[in-house]
C-alpha atoms as a PDB file:
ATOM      1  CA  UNK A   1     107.382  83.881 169.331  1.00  0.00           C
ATOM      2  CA  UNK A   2     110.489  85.841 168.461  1.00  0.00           C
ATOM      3  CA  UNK A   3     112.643  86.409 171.793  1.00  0.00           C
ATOM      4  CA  UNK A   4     114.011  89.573 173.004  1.00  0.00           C
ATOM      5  CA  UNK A   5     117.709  90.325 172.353  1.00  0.00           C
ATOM      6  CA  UNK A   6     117.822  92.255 175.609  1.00  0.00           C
ATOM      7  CA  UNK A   7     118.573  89.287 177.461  1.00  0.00           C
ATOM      8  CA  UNK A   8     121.860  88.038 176.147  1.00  0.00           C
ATOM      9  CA  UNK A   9     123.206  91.520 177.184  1.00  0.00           C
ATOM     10  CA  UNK A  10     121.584  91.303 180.788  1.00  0.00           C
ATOM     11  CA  UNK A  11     123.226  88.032 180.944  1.00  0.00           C
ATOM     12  CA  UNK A  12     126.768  88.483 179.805  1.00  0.00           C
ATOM     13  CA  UNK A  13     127.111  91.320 182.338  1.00  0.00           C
ATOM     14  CA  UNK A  14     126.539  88.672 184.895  1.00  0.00           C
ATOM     15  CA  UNK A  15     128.819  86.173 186.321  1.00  0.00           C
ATOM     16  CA  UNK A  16     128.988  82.583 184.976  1.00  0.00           C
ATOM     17  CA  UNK A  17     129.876  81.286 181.418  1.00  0.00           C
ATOM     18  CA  UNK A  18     126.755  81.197 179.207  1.00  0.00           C
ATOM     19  CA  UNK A  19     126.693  77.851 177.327  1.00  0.00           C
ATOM     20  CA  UNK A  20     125.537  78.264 173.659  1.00  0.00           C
ATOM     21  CA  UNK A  21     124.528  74.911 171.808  1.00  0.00           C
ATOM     22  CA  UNK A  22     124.883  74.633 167.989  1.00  0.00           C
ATOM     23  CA  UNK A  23     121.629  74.496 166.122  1.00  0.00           C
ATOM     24  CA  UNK A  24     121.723  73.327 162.427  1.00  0.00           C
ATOM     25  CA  UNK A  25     117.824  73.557 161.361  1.00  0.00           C
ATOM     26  CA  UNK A  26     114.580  73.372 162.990  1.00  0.00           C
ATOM     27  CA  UNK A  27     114.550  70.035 164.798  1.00  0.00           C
ATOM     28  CA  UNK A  28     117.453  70.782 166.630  1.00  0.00           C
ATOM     29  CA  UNK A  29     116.052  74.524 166.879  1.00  0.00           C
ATOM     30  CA  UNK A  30     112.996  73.015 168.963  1.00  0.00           C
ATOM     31  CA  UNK A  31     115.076  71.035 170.370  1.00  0.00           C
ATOM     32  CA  UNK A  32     117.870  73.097 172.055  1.00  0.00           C
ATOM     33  CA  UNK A  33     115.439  75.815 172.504  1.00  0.00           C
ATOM     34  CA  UNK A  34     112.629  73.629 174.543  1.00  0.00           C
ATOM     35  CA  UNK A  35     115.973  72.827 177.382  1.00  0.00           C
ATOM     36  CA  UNK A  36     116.640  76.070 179.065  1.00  0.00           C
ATOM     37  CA  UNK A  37     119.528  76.980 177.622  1.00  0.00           C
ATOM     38  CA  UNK A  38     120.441  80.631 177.783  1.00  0.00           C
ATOM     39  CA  UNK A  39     121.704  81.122 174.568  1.00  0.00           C
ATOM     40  CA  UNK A  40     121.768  79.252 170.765  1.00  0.00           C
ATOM     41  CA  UNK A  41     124.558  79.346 168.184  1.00  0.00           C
ATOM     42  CA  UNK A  42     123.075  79.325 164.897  1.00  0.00           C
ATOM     43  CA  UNK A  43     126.283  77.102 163.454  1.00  0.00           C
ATOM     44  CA  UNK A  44     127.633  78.281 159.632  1.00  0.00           C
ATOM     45  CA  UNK A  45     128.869  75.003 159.251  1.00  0.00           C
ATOM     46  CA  UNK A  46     126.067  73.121 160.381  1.00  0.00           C
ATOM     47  CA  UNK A  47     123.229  75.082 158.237  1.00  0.00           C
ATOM     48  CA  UNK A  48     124.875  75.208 155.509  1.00  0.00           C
ATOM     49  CA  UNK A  49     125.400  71.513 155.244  1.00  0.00           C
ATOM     50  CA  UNK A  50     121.797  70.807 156.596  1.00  0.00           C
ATOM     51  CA  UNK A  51     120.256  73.128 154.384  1.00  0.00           C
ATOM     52  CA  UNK A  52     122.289  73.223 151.523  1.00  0.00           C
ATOM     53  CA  UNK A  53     124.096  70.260 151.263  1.00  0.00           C
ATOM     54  CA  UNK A  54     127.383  72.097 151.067  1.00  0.00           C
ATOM     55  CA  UNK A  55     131.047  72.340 152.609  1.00  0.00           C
ATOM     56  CA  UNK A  56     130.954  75.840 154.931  1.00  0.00           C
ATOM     57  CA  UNK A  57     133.223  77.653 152.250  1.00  0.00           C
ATOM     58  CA  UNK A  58     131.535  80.902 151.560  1.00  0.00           C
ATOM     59  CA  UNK A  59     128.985  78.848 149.226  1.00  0.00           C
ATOM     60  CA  UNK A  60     126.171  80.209 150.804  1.00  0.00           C
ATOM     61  CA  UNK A  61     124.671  83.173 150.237  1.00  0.00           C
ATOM     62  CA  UNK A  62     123.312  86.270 152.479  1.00  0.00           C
ATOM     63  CA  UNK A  63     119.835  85.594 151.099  1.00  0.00           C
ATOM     64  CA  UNK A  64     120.547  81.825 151.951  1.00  0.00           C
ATOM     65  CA  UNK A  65     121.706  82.439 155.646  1.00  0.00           C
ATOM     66  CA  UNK A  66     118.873  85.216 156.318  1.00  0.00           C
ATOM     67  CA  UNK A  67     116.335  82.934 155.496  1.00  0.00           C
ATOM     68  CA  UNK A  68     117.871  80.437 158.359  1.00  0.00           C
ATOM     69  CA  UNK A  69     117.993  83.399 160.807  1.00  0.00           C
ATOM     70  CA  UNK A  70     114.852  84.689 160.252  1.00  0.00           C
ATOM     71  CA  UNK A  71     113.128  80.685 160.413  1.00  0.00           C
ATOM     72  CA  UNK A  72     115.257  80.323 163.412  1.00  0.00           C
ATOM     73  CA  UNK A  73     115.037  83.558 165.472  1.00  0.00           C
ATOM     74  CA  UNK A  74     111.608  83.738 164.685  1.00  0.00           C
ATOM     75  CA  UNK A  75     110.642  80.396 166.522  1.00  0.00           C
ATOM     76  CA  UNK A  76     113.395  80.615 169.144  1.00  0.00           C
ATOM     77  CA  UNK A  77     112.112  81.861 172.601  1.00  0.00           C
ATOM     78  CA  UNK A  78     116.092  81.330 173.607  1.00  0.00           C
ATOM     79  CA  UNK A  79     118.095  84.367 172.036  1.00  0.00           C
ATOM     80  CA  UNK A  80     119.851  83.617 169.067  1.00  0.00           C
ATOM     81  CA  UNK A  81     123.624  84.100 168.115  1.00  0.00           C
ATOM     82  CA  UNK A  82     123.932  83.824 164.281  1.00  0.00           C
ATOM     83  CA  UNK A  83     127.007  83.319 161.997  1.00  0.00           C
ATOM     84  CA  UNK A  84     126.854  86.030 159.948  1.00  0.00           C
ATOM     85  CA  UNK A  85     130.357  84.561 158.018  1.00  0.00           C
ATOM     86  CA  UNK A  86     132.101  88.150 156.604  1.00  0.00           C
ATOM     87  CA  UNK A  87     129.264  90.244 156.083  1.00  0.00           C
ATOM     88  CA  UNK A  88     128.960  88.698 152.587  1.00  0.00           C
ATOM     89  CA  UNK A  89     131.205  91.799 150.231  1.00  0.00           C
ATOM     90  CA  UNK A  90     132.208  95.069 151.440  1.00  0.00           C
ATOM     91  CA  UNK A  91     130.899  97.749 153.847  1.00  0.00           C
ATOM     92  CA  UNK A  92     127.667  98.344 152.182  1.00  0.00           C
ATOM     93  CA  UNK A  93     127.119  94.841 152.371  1.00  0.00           C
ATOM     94  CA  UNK A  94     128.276  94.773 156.180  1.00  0.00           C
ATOM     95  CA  UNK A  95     125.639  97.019 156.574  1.00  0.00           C
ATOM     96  CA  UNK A  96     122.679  95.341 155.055  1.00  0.00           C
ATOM     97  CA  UNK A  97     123.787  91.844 156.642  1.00  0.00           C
ATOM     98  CA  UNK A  98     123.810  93.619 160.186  1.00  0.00           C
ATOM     99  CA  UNK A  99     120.421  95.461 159.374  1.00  0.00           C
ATOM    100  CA  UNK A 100     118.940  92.166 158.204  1.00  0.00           C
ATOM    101  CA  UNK A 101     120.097  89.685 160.408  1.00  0.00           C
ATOM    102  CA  UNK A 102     119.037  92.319 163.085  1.00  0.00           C
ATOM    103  CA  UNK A 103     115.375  92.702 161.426  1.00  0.00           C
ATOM    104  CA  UNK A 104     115.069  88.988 160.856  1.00  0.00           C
ATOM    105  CA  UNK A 105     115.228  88.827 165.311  1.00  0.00           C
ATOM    106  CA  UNK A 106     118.729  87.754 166.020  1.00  0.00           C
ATOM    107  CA  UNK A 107     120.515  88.992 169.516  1.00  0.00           C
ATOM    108  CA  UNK A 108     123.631  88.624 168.044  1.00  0.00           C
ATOM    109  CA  UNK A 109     125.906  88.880 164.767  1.00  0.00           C
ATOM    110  CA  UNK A 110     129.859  86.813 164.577  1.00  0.00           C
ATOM    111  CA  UNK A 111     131.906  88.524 161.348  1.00  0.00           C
ATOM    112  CA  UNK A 112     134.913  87.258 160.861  1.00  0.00           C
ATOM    113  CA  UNK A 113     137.961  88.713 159.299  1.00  0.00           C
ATOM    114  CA  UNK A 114     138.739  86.270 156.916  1.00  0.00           C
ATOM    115  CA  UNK A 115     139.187  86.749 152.603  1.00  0.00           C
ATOM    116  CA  UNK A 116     136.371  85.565 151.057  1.00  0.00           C
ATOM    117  CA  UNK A 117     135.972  82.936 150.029  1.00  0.00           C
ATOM    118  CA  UNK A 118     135.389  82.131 154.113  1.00  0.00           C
ATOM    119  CA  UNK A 119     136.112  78.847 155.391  1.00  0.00           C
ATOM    120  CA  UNK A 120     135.134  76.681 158.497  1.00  0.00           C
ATOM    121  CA  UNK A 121     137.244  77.866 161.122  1.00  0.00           C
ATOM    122  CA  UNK A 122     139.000  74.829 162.294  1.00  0.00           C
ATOM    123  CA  UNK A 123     139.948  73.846 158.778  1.00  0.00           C
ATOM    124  CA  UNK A 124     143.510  74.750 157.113  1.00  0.00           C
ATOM    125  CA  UNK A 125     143.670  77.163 153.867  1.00  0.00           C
ATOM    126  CA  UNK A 126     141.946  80.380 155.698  1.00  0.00           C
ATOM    127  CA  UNK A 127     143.730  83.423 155.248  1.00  0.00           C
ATOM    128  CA  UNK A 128     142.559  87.102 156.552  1.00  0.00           C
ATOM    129  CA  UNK A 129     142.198  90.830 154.890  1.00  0.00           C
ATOM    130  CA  UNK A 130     144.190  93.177 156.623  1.00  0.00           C
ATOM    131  CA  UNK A 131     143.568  94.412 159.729  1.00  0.00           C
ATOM    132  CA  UNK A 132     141.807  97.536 159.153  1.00  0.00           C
ATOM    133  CA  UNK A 133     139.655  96.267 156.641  1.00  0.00           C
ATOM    134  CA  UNK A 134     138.179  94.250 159.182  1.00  0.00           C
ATOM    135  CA  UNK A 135     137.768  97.275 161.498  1.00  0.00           C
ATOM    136  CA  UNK A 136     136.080  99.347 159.054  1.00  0.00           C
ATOM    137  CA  UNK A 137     133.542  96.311 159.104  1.00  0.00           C
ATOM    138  CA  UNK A 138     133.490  96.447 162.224  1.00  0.00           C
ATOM    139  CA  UNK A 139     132.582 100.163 162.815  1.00  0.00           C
ATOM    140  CA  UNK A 140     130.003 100.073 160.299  1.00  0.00           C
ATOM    141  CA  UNK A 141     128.224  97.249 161.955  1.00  0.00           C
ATOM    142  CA  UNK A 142     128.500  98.828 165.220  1.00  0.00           C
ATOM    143  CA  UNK A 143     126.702 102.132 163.145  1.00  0.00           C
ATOM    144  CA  UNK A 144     124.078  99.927 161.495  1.00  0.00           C
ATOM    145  CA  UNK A 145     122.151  98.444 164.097  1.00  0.00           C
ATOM    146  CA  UNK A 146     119.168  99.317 165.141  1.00  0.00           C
ATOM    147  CA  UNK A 147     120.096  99.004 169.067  1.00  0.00           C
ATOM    148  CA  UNK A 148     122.939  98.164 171.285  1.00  0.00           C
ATOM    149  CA  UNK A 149     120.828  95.313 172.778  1.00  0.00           C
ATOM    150  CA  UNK A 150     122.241  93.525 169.177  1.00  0.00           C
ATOM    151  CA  UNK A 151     125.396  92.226 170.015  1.00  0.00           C
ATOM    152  CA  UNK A 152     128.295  92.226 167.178  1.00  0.00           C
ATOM    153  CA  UNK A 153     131.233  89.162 167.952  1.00  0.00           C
ATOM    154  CA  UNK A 154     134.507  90.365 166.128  1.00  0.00           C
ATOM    155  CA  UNK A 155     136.341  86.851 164.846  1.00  0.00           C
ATOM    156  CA  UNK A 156     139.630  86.703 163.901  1.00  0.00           C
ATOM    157  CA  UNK A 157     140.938  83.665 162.219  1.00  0.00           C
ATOM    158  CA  UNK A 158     144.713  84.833 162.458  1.00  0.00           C
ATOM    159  CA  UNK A 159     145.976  82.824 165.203  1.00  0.00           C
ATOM    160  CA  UNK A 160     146.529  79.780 162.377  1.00  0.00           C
ATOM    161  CA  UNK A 161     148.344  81.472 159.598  1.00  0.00           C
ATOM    162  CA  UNK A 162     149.645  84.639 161.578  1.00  0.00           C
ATOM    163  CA  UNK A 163     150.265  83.527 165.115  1.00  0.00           C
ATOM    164  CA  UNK A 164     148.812  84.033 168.497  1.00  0.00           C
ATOM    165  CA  UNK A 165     150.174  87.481 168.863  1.00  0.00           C
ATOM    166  CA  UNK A 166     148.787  89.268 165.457  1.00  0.00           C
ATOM    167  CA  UNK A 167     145.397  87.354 166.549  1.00  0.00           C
ATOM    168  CA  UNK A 168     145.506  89.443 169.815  1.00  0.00           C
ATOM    169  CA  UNK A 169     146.458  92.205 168.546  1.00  0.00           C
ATOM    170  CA  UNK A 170     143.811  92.575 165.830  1.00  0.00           C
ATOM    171  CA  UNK A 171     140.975  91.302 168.709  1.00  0.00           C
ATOM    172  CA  UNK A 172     142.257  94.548 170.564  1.00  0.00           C
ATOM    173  CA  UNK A 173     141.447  96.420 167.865  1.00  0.00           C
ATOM    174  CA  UNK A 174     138.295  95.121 166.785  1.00  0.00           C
ATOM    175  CA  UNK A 175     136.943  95.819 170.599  1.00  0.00           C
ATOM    176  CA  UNK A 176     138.191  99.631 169.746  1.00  0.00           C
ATOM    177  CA  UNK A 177     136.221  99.851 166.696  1.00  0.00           C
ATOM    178  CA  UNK A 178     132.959  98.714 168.601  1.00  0.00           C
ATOM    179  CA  UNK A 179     132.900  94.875 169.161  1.00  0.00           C
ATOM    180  CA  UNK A 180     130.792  93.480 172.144  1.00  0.00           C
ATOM    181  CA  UNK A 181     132.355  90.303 171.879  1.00  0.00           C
ATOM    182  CA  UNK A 182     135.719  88.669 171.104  1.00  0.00           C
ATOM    183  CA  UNK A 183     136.118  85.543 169.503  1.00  0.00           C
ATOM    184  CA  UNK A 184     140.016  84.374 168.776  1.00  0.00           C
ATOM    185  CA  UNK A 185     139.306  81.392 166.864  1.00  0.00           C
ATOM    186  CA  UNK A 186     141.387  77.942 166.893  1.00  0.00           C
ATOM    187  CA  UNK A 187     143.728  78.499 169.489  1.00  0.00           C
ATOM    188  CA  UNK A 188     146.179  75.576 169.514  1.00  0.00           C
ATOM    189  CA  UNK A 189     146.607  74.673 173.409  1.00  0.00           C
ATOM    190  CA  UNK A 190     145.149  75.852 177.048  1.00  0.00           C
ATOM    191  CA  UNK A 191     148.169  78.196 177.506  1.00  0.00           C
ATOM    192  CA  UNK A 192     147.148  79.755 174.454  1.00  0.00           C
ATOM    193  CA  UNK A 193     143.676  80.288 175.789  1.00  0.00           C
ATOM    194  CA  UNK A 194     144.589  81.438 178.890  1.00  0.00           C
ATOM    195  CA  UNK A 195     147.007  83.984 177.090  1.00  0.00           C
ATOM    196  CA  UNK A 196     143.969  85.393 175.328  1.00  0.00           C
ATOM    197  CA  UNK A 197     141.820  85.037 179.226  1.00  0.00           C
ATOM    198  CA  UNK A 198     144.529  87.601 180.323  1.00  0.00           C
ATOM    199  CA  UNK A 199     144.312  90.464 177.574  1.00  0.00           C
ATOM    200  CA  UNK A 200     140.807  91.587 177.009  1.00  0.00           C
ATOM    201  CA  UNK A 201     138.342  92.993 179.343  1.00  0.00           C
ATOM    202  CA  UNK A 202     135.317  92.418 176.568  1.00  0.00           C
ATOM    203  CA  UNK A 203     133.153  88.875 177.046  1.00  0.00           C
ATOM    204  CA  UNK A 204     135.589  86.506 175.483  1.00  0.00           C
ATOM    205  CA  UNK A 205     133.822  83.558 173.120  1.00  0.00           C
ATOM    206  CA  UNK A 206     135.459  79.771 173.369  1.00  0.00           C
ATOM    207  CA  UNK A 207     134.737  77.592 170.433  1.00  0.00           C
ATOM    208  CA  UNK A 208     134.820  73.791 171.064  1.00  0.00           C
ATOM    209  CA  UNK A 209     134.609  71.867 168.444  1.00  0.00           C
ATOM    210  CA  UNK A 210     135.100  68.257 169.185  1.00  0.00           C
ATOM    211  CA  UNK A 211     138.051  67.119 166.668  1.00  0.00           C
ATOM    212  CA  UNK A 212     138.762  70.617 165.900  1.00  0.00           C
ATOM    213  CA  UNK A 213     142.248  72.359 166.461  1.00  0.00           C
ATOM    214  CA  UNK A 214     141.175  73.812 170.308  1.00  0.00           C
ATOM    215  CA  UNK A 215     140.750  71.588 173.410  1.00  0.00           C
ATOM    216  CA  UNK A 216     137.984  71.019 174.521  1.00  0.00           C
ATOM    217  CA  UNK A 217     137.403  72.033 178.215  1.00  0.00           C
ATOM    218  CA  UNK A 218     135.411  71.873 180.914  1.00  0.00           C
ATOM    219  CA  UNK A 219     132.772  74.317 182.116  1.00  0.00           C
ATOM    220  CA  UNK A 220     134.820  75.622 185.100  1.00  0.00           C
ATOM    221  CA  UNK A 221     137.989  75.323 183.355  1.00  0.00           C
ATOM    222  CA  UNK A 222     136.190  77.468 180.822  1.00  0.00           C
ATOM    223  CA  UNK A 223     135.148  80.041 183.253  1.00  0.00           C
ATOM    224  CA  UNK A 224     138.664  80.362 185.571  1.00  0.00           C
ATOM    225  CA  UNK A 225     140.422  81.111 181.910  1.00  0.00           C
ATOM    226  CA  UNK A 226     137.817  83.881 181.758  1.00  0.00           C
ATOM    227  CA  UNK A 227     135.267  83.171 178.780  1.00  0.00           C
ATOM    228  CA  UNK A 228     132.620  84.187 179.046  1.00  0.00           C
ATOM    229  CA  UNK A 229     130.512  83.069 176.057  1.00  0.00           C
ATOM    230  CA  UNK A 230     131.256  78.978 174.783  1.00  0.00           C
ATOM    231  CA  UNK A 231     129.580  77.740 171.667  1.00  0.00           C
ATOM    232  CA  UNK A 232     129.811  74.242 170.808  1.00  0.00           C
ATOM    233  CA  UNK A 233     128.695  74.393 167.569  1.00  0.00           C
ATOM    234  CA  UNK A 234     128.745  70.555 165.847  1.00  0.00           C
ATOM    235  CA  UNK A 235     128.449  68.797 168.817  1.00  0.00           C
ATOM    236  CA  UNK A 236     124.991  67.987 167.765  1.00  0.00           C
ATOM    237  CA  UNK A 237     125.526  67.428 164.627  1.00  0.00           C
ATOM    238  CA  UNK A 238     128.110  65.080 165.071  1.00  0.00           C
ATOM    239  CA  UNK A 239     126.043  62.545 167.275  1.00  0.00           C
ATOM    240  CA  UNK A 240     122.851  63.087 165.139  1.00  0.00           C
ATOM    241  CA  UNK A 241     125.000  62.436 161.649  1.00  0.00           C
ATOM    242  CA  UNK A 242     126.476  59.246 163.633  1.00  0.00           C
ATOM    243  CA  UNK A 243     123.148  58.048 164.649  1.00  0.00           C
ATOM    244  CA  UNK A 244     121.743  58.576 161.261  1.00  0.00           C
ATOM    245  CA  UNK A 245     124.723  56.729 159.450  1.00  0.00           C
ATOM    246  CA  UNK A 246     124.762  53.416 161.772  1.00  0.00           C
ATOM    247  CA  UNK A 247     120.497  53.424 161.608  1.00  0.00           C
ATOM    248  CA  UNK A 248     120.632  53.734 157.746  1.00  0.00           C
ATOM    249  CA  UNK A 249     123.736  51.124 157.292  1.00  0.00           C
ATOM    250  CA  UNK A 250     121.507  48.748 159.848  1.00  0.00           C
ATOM    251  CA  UNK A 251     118.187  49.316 157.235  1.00  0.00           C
ATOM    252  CA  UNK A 252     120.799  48.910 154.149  1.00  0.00           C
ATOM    253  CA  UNK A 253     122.105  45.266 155.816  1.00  0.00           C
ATOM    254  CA  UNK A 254     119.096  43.918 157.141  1.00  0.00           C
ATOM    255  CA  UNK A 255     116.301  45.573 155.334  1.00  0.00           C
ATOM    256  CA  UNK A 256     114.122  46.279 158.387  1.00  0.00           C
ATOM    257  CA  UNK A 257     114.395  48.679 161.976  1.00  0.00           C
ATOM    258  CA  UNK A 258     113.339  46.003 163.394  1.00  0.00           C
ATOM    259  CA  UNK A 259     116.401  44.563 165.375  1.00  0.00           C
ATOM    260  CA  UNK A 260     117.919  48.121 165.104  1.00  0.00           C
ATOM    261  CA  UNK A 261     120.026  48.615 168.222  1.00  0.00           C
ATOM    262  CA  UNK A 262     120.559  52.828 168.144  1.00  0.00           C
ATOM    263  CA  UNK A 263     118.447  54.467 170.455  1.00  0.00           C
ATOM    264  CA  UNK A 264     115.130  55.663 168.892  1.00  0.00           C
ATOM    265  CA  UNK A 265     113.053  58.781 170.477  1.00  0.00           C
ATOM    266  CA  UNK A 266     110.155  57.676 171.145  1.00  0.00           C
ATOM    267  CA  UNK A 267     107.520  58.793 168.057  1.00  0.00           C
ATOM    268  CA  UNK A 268     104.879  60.498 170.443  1.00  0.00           C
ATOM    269  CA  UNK A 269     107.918  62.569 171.787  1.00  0.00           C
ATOM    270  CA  UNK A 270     108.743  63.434 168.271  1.00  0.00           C
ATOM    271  CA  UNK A 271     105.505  64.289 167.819  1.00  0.00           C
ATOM    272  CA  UNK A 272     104.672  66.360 170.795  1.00  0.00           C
ATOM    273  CA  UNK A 273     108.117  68.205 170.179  1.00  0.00           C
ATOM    274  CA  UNK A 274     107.675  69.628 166.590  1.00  0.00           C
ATOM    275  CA  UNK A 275     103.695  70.589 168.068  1.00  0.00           C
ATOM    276  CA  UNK A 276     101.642  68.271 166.862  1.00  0.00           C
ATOM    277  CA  UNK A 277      99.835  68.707 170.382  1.00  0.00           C
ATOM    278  CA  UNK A 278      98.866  72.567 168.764  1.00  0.00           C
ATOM    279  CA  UNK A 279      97.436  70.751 165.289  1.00  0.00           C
ATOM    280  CA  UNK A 280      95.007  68.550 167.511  1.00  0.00           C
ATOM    281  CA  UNK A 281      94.086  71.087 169.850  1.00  0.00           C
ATOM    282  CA  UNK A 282      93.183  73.049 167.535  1.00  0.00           C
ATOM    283  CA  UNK A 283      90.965  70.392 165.156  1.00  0.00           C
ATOM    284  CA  UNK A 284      89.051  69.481 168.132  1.00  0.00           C
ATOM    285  CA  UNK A 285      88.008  73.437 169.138  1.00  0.00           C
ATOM    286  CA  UNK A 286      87.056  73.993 165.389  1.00  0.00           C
ATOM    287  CA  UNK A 287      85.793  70.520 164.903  1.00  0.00           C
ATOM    288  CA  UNK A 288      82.411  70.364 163.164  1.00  0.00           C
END
């Protein structure tokens, strides 16, 4: 069931800003990827927490994260973009995560250009390698896939500890070492973003993150500033951990669901969504 990268190319060529949801592990997978949407955003920080149980602080491993993209990508029909954090060590190591993550059905690979340890991106404490280090990563993941239909996003994390201006100037030069994709992450205000709208010609990535240090805008504002690529990456996550936490205090105060006030799916939805429909189908052709 593993969808074609060739799409997410196609479609950034075109007009209109390509909304990416965050998915965090296979329910939300099914999920996003059963609503049209034209893109999905494998989130760091969600599947590490889902899966591991962890803070998004370089914890995880390669092996860790390749097993999410290849469980992912490989029931997606939506192309996936996947966090690939900073290629996990050096250039060798840039090279097998690209080659992997490529392998394992991705359409598209973020590295960042912060020292590892990595950290979430809208939390303080992250500080970057310098600037060509980044581009040799870059370069060599631009060498190591297998086609251009994989996408490679360049982050930089600079804007928070360097400034807006060293953050531009290392996105230029990230798109000369063979970037499809910018991504200046946490920009502090809409003039800032529309600063960055103004100096690339490369599809630009906006990263809202409800709570984080970027505003959150609107679709069209979005598009006018010139993105062309927005992830929102724990939007999910947040309203499904909030849902969880007021269902489980209800259970812990009154011992049963049944006066529980948050909105339940219905189970049959549930049911039909994770393809339950498939199972029976299938008993009743091979049924004895």
């Amino acid at each position: 069931m593993t969808a074609s990268i060739a799409p997410l190319k196609q479609r950034l060529s075109q007009p209109g800003l390509v909304i990416a949801p965050g998915v965090h592990d296979m329910v939300s997978l099914r999920l996003a990827d059963s609503l049209g949407f034209e893109a999905l955003y494998m989130t760091g920080f969600g599947t590490v927490a889902s899966h591991l149980g962890l803070p998004d602080a370089g914890l995880a491993t390669y092996s860790d994260m390749l097993g999410r993209v290849q469980a992912m990508a490989g029931m997606a029909r939506t192309p996936l973009i996947a966090d690939g954090d900073t290629g996990y060590g050096g250039l060798l190591n840039v090279q097998h995560t690209v080659r992997g993550y490529e392998a394992a059905g991705a359409a598209c690979i973020q590295l960042e250009d912060q020292e590892f340890p990595k950290k979430c991106g809208h939390t303080p404490g992250r500080r970057v390698v310098p600037m060509e280090d980044m581009v040799r990563k870059i370069r060599v993941a631009a060498e190591a896939r297998r086609s251009s239909d994989f996408l490679i996003i360049a982050r930089t994390d600079a804007r928070t500890t360097l400034g807006l201006s060293e953050a531009l100037r290392r996105a230029e030069a990230y798109a000369r070492a063979g970037a499809d994709i910018l991504f200046v992450e946490s920009p502090e205000s809409e003039e800032e973003m529309r600063t960055i709208g103004r100096s690339f010609d490369l599809p630009l990535l906006a990263n809202m993150v409800e709570g984080g240090r970027t505003p959150v805008l609107s679709q069209a504002d979005l598009e006018s500033i010139g993105y062309k690529l927005a992830i929102f990456p724990v939007t999910a996550l947040l309203a499904a951990t909030q849902a969880m936490q007021a269902v489980y205090q209800g259970l812990r105060r009154q011992g049963s669901s049944a006066r529980g006030t948050v909105p339940l799916m219905p189970f049959s939805d549930l049911t039909q969504l994770m393809g339950f429909q498939a199972v029976w189908d299938f008993d009743k052709r091979h049924a004895e």
